[in-house]
N, C-alpha and C. Protein backbone atom coordinates (compact mmCIF):
# COMPACT_ATOMS: atom_id res chain seq x y z
N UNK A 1 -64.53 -45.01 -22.10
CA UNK A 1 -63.96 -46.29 -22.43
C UNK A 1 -64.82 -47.01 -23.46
N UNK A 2 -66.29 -47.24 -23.72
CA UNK A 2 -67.22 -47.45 -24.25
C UNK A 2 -66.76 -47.26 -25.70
N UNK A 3 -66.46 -45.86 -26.04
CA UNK A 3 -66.27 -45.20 -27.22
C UNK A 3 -65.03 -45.49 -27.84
N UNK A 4 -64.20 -45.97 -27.01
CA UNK A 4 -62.75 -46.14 -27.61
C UNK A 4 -63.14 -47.67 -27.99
N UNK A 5 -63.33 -48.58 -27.21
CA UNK A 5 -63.78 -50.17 -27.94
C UNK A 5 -64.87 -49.77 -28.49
N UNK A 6 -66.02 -49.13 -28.99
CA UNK A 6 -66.89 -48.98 -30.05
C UNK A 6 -65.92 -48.89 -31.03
N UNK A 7 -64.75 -47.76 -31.12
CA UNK A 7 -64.50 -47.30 -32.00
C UNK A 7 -63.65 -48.56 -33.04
N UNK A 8 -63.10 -49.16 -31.93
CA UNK A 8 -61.78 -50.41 -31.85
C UNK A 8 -62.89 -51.20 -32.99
N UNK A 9 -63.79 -51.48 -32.66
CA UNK A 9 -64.73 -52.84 -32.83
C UNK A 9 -65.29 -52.10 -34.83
N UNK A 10 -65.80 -50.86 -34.58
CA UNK A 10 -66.08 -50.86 -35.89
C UNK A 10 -65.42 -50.71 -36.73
N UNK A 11 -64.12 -50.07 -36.69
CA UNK A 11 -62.83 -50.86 -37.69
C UNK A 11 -62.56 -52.02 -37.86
N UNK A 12 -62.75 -52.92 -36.86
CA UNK A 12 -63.24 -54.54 -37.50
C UNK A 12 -61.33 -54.76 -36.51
N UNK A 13 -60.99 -54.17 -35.35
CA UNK A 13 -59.81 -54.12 -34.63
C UNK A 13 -60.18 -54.42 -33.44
N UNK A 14 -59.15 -55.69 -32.84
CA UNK A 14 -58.93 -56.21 -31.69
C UNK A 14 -58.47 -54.57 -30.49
N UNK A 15 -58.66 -54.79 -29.72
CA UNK A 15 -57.85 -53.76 -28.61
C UNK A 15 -56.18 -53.92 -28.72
N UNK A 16 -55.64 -55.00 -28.56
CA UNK A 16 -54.55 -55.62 -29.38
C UNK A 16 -53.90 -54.43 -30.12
N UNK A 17 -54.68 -54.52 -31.10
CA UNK A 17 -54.27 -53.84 -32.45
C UNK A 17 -54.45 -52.23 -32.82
N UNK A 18 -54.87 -51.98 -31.11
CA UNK A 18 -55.31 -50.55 -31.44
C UNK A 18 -54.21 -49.27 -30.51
N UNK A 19 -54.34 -48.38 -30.05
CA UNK A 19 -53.48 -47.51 -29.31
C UNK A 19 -54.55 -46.16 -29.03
N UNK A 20 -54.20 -45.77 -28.15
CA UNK A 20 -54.86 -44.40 -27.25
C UNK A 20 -53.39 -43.88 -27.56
N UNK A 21 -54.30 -42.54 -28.02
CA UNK A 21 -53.37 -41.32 -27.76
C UNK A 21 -53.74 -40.24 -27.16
N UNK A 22 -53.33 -39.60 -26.17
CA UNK A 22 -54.71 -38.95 -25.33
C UNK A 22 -53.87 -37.72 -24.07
N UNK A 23 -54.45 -36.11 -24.38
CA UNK A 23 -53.59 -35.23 -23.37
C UNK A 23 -54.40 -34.87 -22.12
N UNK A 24 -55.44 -35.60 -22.13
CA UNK A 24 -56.49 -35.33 -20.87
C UNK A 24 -56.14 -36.54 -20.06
N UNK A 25 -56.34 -36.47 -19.11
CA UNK A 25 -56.75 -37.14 -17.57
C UNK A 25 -57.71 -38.32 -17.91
N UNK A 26 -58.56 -37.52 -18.29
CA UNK A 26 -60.33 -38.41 -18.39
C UNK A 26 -59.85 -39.33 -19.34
N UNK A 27 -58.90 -38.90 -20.74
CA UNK A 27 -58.77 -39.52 -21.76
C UNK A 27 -57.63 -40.81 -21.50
N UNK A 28 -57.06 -40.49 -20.60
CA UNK A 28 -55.72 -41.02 -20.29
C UNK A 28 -56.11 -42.23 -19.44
N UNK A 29 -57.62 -42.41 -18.18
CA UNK A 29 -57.83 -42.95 -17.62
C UNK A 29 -58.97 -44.07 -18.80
N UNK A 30 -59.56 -43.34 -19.20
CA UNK A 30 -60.68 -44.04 -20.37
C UNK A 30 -59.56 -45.25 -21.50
N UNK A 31 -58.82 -44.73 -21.72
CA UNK A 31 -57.70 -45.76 -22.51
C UNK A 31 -56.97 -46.56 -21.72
N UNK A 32 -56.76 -46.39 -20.92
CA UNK A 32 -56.12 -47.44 -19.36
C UNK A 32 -57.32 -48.50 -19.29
N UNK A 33 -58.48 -47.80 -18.88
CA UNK A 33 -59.68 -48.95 -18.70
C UNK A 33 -59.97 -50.12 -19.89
N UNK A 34 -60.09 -49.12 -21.23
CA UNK A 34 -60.24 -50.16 -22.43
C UNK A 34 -59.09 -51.30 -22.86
N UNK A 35 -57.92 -51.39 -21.81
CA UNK A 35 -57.25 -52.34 -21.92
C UNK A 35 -56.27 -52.22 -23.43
N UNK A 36 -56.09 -51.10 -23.67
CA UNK A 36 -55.53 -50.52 -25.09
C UNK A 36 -54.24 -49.93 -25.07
N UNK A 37 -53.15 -49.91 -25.22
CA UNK A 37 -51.97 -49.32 -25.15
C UNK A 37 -52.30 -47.76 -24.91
N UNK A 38 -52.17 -47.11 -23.94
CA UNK A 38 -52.28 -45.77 -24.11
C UNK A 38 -51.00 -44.86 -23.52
N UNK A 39 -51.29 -43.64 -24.78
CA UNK A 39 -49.75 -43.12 -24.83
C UNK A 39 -50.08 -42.08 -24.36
N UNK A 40 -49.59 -41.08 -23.41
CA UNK A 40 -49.77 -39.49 -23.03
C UNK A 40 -48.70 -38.70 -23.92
N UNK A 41 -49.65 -37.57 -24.02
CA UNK A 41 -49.14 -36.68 -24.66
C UNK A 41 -49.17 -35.71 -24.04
N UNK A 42 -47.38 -34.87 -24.18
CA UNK A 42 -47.70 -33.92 -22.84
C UNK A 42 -47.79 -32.63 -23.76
N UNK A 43 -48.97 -32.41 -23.93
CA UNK A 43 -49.37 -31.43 -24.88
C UNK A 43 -50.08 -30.24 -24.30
N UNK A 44 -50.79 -31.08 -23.05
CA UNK A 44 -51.47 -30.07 -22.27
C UNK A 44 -51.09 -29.99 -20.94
N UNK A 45 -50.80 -31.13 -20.50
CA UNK A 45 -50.12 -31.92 -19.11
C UNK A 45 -48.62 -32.20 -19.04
N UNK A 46 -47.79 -31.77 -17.78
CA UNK A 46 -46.32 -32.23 -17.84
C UNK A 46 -46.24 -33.85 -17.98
N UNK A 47 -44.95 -34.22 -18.52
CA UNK A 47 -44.46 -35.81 -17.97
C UNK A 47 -44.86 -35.86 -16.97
N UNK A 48 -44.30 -35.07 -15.61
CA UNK A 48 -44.59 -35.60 -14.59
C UNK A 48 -45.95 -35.92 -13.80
N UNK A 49 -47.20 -34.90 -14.82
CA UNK A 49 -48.35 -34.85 -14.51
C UNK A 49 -48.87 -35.88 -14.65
N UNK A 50 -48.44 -36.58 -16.05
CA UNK A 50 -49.19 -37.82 -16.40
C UNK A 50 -48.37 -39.50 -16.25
N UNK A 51 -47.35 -39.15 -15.70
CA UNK A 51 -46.62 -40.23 -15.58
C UNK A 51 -47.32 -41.27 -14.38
N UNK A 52 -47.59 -42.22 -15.05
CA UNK A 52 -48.11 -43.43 -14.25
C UNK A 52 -49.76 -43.60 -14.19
N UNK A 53 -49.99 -42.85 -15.11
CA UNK A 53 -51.45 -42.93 -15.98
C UNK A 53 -51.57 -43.44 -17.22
N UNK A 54 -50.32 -43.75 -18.28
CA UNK A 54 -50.41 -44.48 -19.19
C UNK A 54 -49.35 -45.30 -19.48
N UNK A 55 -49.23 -45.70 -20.62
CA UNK A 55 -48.28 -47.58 -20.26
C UNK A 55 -46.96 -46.54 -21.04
N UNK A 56 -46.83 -44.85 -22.03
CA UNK A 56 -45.78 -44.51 -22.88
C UNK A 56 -46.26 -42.81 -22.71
N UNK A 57 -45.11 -42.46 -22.42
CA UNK A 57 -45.36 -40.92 -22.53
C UNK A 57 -44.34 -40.74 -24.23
N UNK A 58 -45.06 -39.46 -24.72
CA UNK A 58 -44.72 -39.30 -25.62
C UNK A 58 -44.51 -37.60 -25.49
N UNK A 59 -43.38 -36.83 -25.67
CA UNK A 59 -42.96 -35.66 -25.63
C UNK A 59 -42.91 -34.72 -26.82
N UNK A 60 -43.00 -35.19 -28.03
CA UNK A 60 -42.90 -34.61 -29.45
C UNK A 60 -43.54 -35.56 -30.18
N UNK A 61 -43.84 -35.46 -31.09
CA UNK A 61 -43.93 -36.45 -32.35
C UNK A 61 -43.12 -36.22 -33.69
N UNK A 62 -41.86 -35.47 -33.46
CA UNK A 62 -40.95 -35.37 -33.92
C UNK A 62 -40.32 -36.77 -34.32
N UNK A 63 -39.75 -37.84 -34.81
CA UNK A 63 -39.15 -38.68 -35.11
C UNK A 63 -40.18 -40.19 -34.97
N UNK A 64 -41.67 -39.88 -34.68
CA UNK A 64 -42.93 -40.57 -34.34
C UNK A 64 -42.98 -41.76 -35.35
N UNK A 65 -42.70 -42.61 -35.90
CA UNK A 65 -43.63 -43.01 -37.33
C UNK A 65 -44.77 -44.39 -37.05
N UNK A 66 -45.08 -44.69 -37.96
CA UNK A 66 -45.53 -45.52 -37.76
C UNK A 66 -45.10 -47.20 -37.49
N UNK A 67 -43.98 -47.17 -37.33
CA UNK A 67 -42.66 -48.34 -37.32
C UNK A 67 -42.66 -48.38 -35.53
N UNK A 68 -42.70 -46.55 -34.78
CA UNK A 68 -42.45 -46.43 -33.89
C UNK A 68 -43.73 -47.44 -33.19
N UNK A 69 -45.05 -46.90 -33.58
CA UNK A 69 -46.59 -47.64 -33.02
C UNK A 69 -46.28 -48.91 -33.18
N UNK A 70 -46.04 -49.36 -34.00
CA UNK A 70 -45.94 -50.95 -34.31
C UNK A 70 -44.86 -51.48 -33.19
N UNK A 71 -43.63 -50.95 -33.11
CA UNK A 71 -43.14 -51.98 -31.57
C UNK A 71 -43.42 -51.30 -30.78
N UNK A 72 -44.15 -49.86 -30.22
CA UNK A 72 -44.75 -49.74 -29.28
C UNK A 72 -46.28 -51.07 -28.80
N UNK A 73 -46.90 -51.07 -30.04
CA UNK A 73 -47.67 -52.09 -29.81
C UNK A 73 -47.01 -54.14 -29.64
N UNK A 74 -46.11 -53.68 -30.19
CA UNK A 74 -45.46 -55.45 -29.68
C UNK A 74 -45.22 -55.39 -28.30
N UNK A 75 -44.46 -54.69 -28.00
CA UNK A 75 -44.03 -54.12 -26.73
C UNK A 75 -44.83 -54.31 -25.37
N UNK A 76 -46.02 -54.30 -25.91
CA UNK A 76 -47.26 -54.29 -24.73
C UNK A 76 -47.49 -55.57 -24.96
N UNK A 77 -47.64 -56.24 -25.46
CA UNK A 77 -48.48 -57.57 -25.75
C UNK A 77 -47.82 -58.56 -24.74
């Protein structure tokens, strides 16, 4: 969690303004803690594995853009 707000902070970015994207457990729980939108990716883990470990499961990044992050991030606020 440390590393994800280090990371937040030296881009000169609120948590707000930032997003977890993450196919681990550890990673999935570490972005939950930093208070950061975090999205699972079932890349390594089923939906059902990770469902209710992050605030957006994400299944492809097929049709993904960056329009999508942006009201994913309103969305949370």
């Amino acid at each position: 969690m440390e590393r994800i707000l280090k990371a937040a902070a030296a881009l000169g970015c609120t948590k707000d303004e930032c997003a977890v994207f993450e196919d681990a457990f550890t990673g999935l729980q570490a972005g939950m803690a930093s208070g950061m939108l975090t999205v699972g990716l079932t890349t390594t883990n089923s939906r059902e594995a990770i469902e209710g470990k992050c605030h957006y499961i994400l299944d492809s990044w097929v049709g993904f853009t960056t329009d999508s992050l942006r009201k994913l991030l309103r969305s949370a606020l």
